[in-house]
Protein backbone atom coordinates (compact mmCIF):
# COMPACT_ATOMS: atom_id res chain seq x y z
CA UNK A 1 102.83 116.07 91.70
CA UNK A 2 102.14 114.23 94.94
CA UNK A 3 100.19 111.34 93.85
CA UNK A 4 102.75 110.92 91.12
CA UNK A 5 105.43 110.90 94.20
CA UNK A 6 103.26 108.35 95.54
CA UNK A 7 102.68 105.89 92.99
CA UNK A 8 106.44 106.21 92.22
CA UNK A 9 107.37 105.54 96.21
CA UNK A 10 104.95 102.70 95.94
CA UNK A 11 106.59 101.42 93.25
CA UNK A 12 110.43 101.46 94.36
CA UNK A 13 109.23 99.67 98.03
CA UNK A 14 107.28 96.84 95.66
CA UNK A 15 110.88 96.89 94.30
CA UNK A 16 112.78 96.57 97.30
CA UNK A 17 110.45 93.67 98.59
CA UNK A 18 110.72 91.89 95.95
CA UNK A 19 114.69 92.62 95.48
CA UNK A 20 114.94 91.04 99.33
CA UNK A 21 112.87 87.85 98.64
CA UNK A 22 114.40 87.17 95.10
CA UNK A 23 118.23 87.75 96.99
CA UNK A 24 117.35 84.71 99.09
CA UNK A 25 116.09 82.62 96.34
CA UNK A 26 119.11 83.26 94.78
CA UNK A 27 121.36 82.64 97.41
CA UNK A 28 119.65 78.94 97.92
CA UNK A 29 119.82 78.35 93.82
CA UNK A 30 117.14 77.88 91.77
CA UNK A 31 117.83 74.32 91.21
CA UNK A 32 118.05 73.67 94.74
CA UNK A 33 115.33 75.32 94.99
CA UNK A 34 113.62 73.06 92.86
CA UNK A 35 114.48 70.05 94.23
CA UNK A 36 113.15 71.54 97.92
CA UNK A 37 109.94 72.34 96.79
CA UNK A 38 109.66 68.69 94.67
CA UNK A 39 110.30 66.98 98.00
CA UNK A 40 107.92 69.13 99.66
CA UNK A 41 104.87 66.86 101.49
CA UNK A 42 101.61 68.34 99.62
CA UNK A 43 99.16 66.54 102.08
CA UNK A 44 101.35 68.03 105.15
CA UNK A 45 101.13 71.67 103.14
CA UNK A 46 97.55 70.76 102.71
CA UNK A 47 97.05 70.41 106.76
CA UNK A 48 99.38 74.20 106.86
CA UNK A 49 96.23 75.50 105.07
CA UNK A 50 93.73 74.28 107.24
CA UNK A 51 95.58 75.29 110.28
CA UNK A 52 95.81 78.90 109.09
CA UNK A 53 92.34 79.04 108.17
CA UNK A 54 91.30 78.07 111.67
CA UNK A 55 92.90 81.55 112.74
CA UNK A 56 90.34 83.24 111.03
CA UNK A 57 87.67 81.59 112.95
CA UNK A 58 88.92 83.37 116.28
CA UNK A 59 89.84 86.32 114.27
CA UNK A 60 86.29 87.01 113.64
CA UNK A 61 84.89 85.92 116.89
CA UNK A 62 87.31 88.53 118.49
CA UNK A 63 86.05 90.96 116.30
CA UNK A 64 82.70 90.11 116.89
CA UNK A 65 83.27 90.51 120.38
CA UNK A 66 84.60 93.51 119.97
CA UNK A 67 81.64 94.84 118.03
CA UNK A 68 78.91 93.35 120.25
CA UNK A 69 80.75 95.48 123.21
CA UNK A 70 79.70 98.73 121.56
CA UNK A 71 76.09 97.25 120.73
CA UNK A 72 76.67 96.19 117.35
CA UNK A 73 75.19 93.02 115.82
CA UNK A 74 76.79 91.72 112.50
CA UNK A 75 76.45 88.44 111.14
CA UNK A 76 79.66 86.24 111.71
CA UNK A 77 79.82 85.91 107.87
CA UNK A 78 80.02 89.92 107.67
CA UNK A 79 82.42 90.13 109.85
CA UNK A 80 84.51 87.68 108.28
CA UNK A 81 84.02 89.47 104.93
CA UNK A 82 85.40 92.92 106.47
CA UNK A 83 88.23 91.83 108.44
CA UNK A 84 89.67 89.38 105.55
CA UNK A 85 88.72 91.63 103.00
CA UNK A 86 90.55 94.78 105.31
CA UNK A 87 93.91 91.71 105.01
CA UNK A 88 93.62 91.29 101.40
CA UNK A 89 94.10 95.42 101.21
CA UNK A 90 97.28 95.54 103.48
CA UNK A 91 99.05 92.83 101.35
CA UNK A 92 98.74 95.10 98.30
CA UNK A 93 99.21 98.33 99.37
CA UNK A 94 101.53 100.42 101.85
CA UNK A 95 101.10 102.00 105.18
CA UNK A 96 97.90 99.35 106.99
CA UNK A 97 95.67 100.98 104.24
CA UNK A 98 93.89 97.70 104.84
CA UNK A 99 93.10 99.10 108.25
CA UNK A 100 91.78 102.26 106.92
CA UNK A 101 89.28 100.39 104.51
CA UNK A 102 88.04 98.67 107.82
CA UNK A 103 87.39 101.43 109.52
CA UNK A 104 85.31 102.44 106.33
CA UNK A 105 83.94 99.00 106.15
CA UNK A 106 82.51 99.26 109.95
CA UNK A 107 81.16 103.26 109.66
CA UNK A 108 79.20 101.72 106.11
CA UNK A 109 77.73 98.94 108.38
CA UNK A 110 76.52 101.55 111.24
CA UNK A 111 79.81 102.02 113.04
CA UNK A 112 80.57 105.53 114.62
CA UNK A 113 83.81 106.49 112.69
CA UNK A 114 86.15 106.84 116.23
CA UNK A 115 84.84 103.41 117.55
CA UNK A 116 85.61 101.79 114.42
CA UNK A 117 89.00 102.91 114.27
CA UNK A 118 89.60 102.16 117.99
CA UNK A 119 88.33 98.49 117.32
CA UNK A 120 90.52 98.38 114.42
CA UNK A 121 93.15 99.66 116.59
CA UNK A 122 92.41 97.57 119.67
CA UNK A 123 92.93 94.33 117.49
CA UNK A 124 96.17 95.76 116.60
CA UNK A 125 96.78 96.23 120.40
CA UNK A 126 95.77 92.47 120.84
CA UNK A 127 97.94 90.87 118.17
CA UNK A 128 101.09 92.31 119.74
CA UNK A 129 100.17 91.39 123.75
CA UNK A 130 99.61 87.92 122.08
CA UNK A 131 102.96 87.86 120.14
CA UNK A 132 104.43 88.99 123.22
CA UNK A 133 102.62 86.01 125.31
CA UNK A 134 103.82 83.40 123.15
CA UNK A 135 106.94 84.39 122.16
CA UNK A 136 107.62 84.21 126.25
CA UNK A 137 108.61 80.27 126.22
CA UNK A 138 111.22 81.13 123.81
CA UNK A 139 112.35 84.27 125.81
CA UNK A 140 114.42 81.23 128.01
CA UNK A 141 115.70 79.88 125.34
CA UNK A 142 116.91 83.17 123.91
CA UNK A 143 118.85 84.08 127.18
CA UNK A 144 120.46 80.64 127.51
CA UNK A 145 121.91 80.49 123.98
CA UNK A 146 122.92 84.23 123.30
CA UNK A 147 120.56 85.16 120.80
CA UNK A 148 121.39 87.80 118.71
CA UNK A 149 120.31 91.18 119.79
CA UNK A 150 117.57 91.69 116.73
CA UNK A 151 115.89 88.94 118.27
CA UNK A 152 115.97 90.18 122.52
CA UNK A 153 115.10 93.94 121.41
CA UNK A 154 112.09 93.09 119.28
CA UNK A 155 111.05 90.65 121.94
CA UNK A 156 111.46 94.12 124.40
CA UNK A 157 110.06 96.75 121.77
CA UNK A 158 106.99 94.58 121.59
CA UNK A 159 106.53 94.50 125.36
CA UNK A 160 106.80 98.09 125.26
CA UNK A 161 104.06 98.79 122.66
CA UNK A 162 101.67 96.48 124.59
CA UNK A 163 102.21 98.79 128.17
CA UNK A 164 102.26 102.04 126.13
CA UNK A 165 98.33 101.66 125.80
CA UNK A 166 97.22 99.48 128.74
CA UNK A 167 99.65 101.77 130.88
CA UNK A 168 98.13 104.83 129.99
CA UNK A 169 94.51 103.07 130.23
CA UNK A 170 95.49 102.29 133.55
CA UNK A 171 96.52 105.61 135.06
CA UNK A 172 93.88 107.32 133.42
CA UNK A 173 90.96 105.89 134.79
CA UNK A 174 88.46 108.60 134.88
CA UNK A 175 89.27 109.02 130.96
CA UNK A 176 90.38 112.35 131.73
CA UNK A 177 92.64 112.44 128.70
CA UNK A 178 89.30 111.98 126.18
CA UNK A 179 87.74 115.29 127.15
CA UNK A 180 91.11 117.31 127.60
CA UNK A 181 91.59 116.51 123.71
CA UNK A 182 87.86 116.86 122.53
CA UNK A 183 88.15 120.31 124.12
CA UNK A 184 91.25 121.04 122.61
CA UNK A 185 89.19 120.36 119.50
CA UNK A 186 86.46 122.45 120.45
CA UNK A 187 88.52 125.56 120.76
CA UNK A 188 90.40 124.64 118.10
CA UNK A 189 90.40 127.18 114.90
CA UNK A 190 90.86 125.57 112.21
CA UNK A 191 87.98 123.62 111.61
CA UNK A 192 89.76 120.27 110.37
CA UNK A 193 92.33 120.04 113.08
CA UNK A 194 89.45 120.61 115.43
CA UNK A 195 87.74 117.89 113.87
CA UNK A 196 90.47 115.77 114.20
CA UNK A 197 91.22 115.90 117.77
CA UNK A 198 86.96 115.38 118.59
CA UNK A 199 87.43 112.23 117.04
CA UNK A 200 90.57 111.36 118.54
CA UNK A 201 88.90 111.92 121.30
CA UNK A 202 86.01 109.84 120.86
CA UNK A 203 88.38 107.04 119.83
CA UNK A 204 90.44 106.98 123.04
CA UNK A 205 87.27 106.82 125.12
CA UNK A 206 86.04 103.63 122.96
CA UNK A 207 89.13 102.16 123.21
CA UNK A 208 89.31 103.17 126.95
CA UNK A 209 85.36 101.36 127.64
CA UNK A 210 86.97 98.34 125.76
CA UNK A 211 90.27 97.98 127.43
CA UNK A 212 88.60 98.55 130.79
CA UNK A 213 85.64 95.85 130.15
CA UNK A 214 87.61 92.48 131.92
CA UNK A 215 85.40 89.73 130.23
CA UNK A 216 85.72 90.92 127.00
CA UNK A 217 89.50 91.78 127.65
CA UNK A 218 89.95 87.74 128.85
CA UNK A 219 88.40 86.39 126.12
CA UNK A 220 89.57 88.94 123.52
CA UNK A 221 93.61 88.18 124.72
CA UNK A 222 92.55 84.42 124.91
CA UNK A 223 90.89 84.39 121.02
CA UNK A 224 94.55 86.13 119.62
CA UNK A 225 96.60 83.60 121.66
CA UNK A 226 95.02 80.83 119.76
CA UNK A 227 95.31 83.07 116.76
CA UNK A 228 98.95 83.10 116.89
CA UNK A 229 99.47 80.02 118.55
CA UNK A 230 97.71 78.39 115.09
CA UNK A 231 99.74 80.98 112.73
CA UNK A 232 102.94 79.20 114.43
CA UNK A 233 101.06 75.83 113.94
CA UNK A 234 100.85 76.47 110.02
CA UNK A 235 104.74 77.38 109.96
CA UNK A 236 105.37 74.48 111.66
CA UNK A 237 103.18 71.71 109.43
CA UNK A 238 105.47 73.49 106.51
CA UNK A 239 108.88 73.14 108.54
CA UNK A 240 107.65 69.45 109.19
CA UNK A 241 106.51 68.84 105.16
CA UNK A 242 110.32 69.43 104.06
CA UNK A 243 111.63 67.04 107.11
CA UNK A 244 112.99 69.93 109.38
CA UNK A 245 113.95 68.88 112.95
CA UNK A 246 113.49 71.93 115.24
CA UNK A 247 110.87 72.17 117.87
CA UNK A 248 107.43 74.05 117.42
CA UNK A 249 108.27 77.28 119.53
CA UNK A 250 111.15 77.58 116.90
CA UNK A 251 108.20 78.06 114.49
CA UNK A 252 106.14 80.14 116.95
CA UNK A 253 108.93 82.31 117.65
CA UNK A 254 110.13 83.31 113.87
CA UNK A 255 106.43 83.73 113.08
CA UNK A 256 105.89 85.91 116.10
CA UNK A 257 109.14 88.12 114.99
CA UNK A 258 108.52 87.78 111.14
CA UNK A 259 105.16 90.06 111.77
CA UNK A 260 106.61 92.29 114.10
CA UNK A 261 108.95 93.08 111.39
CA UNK A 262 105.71 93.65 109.04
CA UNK A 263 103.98 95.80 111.64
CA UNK A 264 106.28 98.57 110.44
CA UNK A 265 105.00 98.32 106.74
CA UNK A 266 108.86 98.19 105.16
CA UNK A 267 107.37 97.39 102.33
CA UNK A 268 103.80 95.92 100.99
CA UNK A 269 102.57 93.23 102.66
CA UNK A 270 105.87 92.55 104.10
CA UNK A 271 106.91 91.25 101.32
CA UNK A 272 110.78 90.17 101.81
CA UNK A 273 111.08 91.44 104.89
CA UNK A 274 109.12 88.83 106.58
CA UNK A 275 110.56 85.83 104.69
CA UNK A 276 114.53 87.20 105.71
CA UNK A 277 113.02 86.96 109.47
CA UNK A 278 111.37 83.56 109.47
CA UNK A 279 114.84 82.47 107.77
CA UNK A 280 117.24 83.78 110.32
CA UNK A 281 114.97 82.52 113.19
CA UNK A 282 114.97 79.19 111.75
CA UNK A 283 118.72 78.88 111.40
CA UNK A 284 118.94 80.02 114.45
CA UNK A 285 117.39 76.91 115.53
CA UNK A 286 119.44 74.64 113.51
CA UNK A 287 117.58 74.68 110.00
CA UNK A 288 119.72 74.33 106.98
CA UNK A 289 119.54 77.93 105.07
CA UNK A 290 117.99 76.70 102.16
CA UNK A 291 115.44 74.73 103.84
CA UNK A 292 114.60 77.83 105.82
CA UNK A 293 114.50 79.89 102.89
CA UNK A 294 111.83 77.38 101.54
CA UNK A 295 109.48 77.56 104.38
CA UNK A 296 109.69 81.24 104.61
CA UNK A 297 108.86 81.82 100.89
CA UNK A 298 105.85 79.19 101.60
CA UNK A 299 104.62 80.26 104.65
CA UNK A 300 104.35 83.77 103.15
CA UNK A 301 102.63 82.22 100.01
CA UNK A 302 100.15 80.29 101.64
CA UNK A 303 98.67 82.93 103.90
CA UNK A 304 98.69 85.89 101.69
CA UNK A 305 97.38 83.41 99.16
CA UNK A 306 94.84 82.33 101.37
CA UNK A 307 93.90 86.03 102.76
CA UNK A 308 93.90 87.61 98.67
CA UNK A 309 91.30 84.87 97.41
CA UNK A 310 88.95 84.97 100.15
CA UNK A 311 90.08 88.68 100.53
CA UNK A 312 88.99 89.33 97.07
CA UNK A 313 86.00 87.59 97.19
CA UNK A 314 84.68 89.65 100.67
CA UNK A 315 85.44 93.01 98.24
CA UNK A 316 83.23 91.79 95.84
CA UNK A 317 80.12 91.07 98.03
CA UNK A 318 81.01 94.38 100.18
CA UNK A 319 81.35 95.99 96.95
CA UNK A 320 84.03 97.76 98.05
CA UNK A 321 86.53 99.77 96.53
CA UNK A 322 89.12 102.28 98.05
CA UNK A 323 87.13 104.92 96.34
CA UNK A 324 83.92 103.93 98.42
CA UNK A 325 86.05 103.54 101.18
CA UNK A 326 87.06 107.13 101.32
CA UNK A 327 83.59 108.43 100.83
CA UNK A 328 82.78 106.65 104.32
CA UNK A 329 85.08 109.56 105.83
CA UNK A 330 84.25 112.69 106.38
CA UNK A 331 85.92 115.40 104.03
């Protein structure tokens, strides 16, 4: 009865993604549609590719940072293969299950289970500082034209997830907050629960060593700067292939909102949900609707595009499957 709950859920939030993006398609006209994406400059969309596929360059040296701090050598091409192929996941299915599989991914290559997930979760931790860091040459430009309120309190709810975690890493320097839950665990009795909080536990105090470690903090912050900075830089080549005139933080800025929206996993992918974003940022900068609507739909395209085929490809050499995935964790 659940999993037919959940295949049905699944199935009405594909719905409702797709519902959002076709309502905007609509709303420009299919003809004009057309005639936008005729007009389009293919070598310019060519350069949007390359300039996305430099963020996975930095994407897997941050990982690999990441790794080497808990003494973990991987090849770079590894690495690549389980953090794309970990992408390609999340754009199909709900809830960062793409997240999960890395976690599984990591434990498979050697990985203790809790430092896995808080590297998973630290790169989570990273993206949003970074979207907060350049979304702050905008944040000027936001005060001095009234933007609307959608676009100051997800500027202020990501500032708030980034001090959650470095906040409480901060005042809890002797990582007093690790054993107080592994012991909680200990005592627990029920035996799952109990696991649970150990590795909990054991997470936290990875993530703590991590977030504490300076040099890998510097370049680690540094690596998803450039990450977003390009991700903005890929928007922008498409804004500039259909002859938009706004300026590049425009780009950076509905880019840097459009994934905040994702980060709540409305629906799959962020299907819809991102693409109504990038459009209202844009306008708010002066692009015509339909021209907006355009470079949302192909901005979208283009990097889950990119992500599924290489994604894909990673699964097959990991020879990975959710089913393999779950029989990394322990029962």
């Amino acid at each position: 009865m659940k999993n037919d709950f959940k295949r049905f859920f699944n199935v009405i939030i594909y719905i409702i993604g797709i519902l959002i993006l076709a309502g905007l398609i609509q709303k420009v006209g299919l003809a004009r549609w057309e005639t936008l994406l005729r007009g389009v400059d293919k070598l310019i969309v060519l350069s949007a590719v390359m300039v996305y596929a430099v963020t996975w360059l930095f994407r897997t040296l941050r990982l690999r940072s990441l790794l080497r701090h808990t003494g973990i050598k991987l090849s770079v091409r590894r690495i690549f293969e389980i953090h794309i192929a970990g992408f390609a996941i999340s754009a199909l299915l709900p809830a960062k299950v793409g997240d999960v599989a890395m976690v599984g991914f990591l434990k498979k290559e050697g990985v203790k289970i809790a430092t896995a997930a808080a590297i998973v979760i630290q790169t989570r931790i990273l993206d949003v500082l970074a979207l907060v860091l350049v979304m702050v040459p905008s944040w000027f430009w936001l005060i001095k034209k009234d933007a609307p309120m959608w676009m100051v309190s997800s500027f202020l709810l990501c500032l708030l997830l980034v001090a959650i975690p470095f906040g409480i890493t901060w005042a809890d320097k002797k990582r007093k907050l690790s054993s107080y839950v592994t012991k909680a665990g200990e005592k627990s009795k029920q035996p799952f629960w109990g696991l649970v909080l150990i590795k909990i536990g054991e997470a936290y105090d990875a993530y703590h060593g991590m977030a504490c470690d300076r040099p890998l903090m510097l370049f680690s912050v540094l690596f998803s700067v450039i990450i977003w900075m390009f991700e903005g830089g890929a928007c922008y080549a498409l804004v500039r292939a259909l002859g938009i005139d706004i300026p590049l933080e425009a780009a950076i800025l509905a880019v840097a909102l459009g994934n905040t929206g994702k980060g709540f996993q409305v629906t799959p992918g962020g299907i819809g949900v991102y693409e109504g974003i990038l459009t209202a940022v844009l306008c708010e900068f002066g692009a015509p609707f339909d021209a907006a609507v355009t470079v949302a739909v192909l901005d979208h395209l283009l990097k889950k595009g990119f992500n599924l085929a290489l994604g894909f490809y990673a699964l097959m050499r990991l020879r990975g499957s959710l089913r393999e995935v779950r029989k990394a964790f322990p029962h």
